[in-house]
N, C-alpha and C. Protein backbone atom coordinates (compact mmCIF):
# COMPACT_ATOMS: atom_id res chain seq x y z
N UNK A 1 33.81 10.05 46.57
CA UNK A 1 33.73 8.64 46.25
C UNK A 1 32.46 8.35 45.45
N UNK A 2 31.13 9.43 45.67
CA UNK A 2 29.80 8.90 45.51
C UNK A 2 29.93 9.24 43.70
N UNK A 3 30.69 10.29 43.43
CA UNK A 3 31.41 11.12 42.52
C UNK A 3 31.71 10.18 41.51
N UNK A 4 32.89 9.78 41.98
CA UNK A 4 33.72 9.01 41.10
C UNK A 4 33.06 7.89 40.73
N UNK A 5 32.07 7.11 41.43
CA UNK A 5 31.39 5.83 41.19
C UNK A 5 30.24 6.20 39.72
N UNK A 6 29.55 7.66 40.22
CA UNK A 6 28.35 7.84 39.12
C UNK A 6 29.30 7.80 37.50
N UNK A 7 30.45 8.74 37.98
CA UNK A 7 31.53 8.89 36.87
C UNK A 7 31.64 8.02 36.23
N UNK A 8 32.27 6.49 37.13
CA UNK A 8 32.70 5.35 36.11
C UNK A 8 31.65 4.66 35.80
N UNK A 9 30.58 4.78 36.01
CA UNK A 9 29.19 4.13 35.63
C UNK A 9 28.74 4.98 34.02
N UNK A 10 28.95 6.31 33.74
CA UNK A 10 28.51 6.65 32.16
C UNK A 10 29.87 6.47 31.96
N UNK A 11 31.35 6.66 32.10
CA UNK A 11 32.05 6.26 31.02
C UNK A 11 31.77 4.49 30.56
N UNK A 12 31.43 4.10 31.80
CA UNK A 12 31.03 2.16 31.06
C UNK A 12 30.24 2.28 30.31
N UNK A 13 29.06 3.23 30.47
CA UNK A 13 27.60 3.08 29.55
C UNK A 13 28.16 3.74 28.09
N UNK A 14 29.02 4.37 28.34
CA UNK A 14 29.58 5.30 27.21
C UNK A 14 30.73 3.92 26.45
N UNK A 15 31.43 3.65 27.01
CA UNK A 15 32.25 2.13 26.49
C UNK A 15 31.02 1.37 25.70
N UNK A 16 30.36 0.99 26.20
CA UNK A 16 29.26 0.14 26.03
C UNK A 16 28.88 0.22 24.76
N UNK A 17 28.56 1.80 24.23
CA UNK A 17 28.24 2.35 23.29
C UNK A 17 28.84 2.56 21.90
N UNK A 18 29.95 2.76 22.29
CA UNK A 18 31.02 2.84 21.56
C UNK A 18 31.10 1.02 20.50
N UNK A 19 31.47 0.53 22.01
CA UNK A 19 31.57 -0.82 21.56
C UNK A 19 30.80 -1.04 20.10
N UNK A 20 29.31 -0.90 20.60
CA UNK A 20 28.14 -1.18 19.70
C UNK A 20 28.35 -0.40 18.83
N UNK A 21 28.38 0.50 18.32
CA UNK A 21 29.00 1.51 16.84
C UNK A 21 30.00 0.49 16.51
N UNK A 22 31.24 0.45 16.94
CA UNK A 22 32.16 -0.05 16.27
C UNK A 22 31.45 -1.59 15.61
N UNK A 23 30.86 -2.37 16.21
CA UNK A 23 30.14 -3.45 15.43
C UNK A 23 29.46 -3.18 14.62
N UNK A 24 28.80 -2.12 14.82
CA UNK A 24 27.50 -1.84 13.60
C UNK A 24 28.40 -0.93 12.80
N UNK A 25 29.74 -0.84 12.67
CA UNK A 25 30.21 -0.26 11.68
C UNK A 25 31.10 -1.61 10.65
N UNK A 26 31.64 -2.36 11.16
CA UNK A 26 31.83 -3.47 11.03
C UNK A 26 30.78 -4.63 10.95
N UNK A 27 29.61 -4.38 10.78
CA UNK A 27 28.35 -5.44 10.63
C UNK A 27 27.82 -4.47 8.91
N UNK A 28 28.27 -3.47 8.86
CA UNK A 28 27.86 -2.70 7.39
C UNK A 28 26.73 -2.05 8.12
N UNK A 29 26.19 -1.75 9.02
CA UNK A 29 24.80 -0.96 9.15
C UNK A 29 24.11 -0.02 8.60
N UNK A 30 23.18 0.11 8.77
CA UNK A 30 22.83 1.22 8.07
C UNK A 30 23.33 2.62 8.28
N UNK A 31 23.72 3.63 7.86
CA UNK A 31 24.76 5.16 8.05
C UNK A 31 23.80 5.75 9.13
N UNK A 32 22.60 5.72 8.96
CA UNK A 32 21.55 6.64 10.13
C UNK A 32 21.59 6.15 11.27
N UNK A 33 21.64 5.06 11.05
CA UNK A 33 21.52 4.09 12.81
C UNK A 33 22.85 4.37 13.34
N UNK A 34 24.09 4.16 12.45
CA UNK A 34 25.14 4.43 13.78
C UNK A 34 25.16 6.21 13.35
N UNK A 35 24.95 7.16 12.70
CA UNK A 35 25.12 7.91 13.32
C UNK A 35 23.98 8.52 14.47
N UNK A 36 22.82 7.67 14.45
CA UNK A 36 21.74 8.12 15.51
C UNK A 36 22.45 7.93 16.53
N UNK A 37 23.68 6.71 16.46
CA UNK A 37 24.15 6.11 17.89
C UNK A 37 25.31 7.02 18.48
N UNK A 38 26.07 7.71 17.28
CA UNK A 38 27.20 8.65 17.84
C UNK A 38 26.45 10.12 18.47
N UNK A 39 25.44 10.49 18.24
CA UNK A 39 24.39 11.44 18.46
C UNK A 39 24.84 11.06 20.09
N UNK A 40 24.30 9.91 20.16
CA UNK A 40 23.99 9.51 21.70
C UNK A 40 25.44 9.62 22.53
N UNK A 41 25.90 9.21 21.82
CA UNK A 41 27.58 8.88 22.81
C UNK A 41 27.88 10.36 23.12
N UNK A 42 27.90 11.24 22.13
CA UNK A 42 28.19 12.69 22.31
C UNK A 42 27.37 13.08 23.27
N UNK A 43 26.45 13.13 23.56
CA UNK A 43 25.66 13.69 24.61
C UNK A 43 26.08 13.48 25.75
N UNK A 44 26.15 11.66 25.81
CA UNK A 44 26.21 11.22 26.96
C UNK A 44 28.13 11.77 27.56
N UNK A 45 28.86 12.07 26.93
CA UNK A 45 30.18 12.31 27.14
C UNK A 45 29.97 13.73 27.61
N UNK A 46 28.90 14.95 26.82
CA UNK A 46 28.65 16.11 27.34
C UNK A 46 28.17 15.57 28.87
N UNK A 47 27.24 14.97 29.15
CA UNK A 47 26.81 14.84 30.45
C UNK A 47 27.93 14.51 31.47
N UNK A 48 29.03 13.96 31.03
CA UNK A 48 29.99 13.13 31.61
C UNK A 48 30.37 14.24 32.02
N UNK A 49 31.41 15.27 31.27
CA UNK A 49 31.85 16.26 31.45
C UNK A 49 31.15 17.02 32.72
N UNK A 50 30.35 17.31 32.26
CA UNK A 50 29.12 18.73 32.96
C UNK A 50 29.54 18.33 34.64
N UNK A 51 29.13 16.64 34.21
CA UNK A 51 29.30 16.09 36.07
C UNK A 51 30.40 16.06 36.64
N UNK A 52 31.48 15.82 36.09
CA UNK A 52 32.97 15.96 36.39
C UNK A 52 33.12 17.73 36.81
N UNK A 53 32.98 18.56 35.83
CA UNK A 53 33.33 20.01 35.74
C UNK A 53 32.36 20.45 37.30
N UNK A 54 31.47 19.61 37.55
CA UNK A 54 30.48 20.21 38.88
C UNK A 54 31.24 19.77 39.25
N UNK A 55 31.90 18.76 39.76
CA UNK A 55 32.42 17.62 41.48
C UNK A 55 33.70 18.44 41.53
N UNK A 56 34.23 19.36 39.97
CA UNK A 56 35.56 20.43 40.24
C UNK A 56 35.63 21.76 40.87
N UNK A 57 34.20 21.83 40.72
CA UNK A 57 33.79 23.31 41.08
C UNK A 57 33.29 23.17 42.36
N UNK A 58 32.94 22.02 43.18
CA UNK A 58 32.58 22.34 44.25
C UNK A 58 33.57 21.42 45.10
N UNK A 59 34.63 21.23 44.80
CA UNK A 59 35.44 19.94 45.66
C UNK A 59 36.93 20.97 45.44
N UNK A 60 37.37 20.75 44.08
CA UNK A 60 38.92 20.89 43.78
C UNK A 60 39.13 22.83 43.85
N UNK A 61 38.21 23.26 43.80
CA UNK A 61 37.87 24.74 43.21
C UNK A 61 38.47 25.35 44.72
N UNK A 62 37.20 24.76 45.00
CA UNK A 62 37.80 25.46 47.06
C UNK A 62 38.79 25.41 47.80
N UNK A 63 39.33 24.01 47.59
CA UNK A 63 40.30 24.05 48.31
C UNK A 63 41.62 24.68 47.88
N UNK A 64 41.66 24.62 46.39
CA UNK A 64 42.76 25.36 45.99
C UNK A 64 42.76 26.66 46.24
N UNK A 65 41.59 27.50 46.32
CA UNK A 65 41.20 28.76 46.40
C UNK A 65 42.12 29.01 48.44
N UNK A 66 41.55 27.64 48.76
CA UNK A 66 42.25 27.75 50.31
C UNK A 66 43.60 27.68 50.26
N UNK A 67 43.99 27.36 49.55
CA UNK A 67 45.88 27.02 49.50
C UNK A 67 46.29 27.74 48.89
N UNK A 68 45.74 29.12 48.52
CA UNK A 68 46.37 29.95 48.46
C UNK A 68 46.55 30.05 46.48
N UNK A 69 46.51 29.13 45.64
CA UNK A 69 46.42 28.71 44.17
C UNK A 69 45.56 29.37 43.23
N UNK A 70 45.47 30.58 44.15
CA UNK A 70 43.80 31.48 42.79
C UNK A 70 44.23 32.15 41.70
N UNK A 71 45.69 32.26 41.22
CA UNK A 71 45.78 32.75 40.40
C UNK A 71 45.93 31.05 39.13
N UNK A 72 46.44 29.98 39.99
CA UNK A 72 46.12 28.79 39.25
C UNK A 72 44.78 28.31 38.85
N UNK A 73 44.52 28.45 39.79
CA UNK A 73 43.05 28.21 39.82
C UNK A 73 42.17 28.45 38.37
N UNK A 74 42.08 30.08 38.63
CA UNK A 74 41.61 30.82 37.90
C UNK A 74 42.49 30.34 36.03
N UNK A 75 43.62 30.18 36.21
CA UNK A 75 44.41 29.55 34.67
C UNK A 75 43.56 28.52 34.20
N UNK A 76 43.54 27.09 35.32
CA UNK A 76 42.88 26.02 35.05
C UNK A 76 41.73 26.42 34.36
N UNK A 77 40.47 26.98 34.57
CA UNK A 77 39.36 27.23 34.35
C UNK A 77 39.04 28.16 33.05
N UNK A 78 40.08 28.99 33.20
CA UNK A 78 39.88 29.68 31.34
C UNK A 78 40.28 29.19 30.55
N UNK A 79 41.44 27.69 30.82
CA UNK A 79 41.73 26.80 29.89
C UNK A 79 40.78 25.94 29.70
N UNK A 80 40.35 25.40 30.31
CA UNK A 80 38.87 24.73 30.35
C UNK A 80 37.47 25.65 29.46
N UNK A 81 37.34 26.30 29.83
CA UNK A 81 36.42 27.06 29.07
C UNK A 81 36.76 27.43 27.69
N UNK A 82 37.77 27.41 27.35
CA UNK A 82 38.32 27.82 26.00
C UNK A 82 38.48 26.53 25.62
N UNK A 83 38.90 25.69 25.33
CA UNK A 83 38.69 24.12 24.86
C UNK A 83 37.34 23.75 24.87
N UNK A 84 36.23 23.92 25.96
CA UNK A 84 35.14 23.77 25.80
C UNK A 84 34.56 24.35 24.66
N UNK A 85 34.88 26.10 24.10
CA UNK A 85 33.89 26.92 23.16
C UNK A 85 34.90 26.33 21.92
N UNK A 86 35.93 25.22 21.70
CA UNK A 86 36.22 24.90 20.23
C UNK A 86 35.28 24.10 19.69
């Protein structure tokens, strides 16, 4: 739960962000400023990830590993890692 709350707190800050690009792309801004600002959103979406991919590895990882799912398991995660290195 403590999880999911930090979660929907950077995708808002990440909304937030977005938002503001899309105006300052639509206000004419200057090209450096919104891309200083997509700089930021990307990061902050890497961070998003990183924290999600932890709360999987120590929550969803185990128990599937308990139910017997390790050869799923193990699928999930090299699909994940391979989408990650594109």
């Amino acid at each position: 739960m403590k999880q999911q709350q930090g979660l929907a707190a950077r995708l808002a800050s990440i909304e937030g962000h977005v938002k503001a690009i899309k105006r300052m792309v639509d206000d004419d801004a200057y090209c450096i400023d919104v891309l200083k600002q997509t700089y930021a959103v990307e990061r902050a979406l890497k961070r998003f990830e990183a924290e999600l991919l932890r709360g999987h590895l120590a929550s969803c990882v185990p128990t599937g590993l308990r139910d017997g799912r390790r050869n799923e398991i193990l699928a999930e995660l090299g699909d994940v890692f391979e989408l990650a290195q594109r």
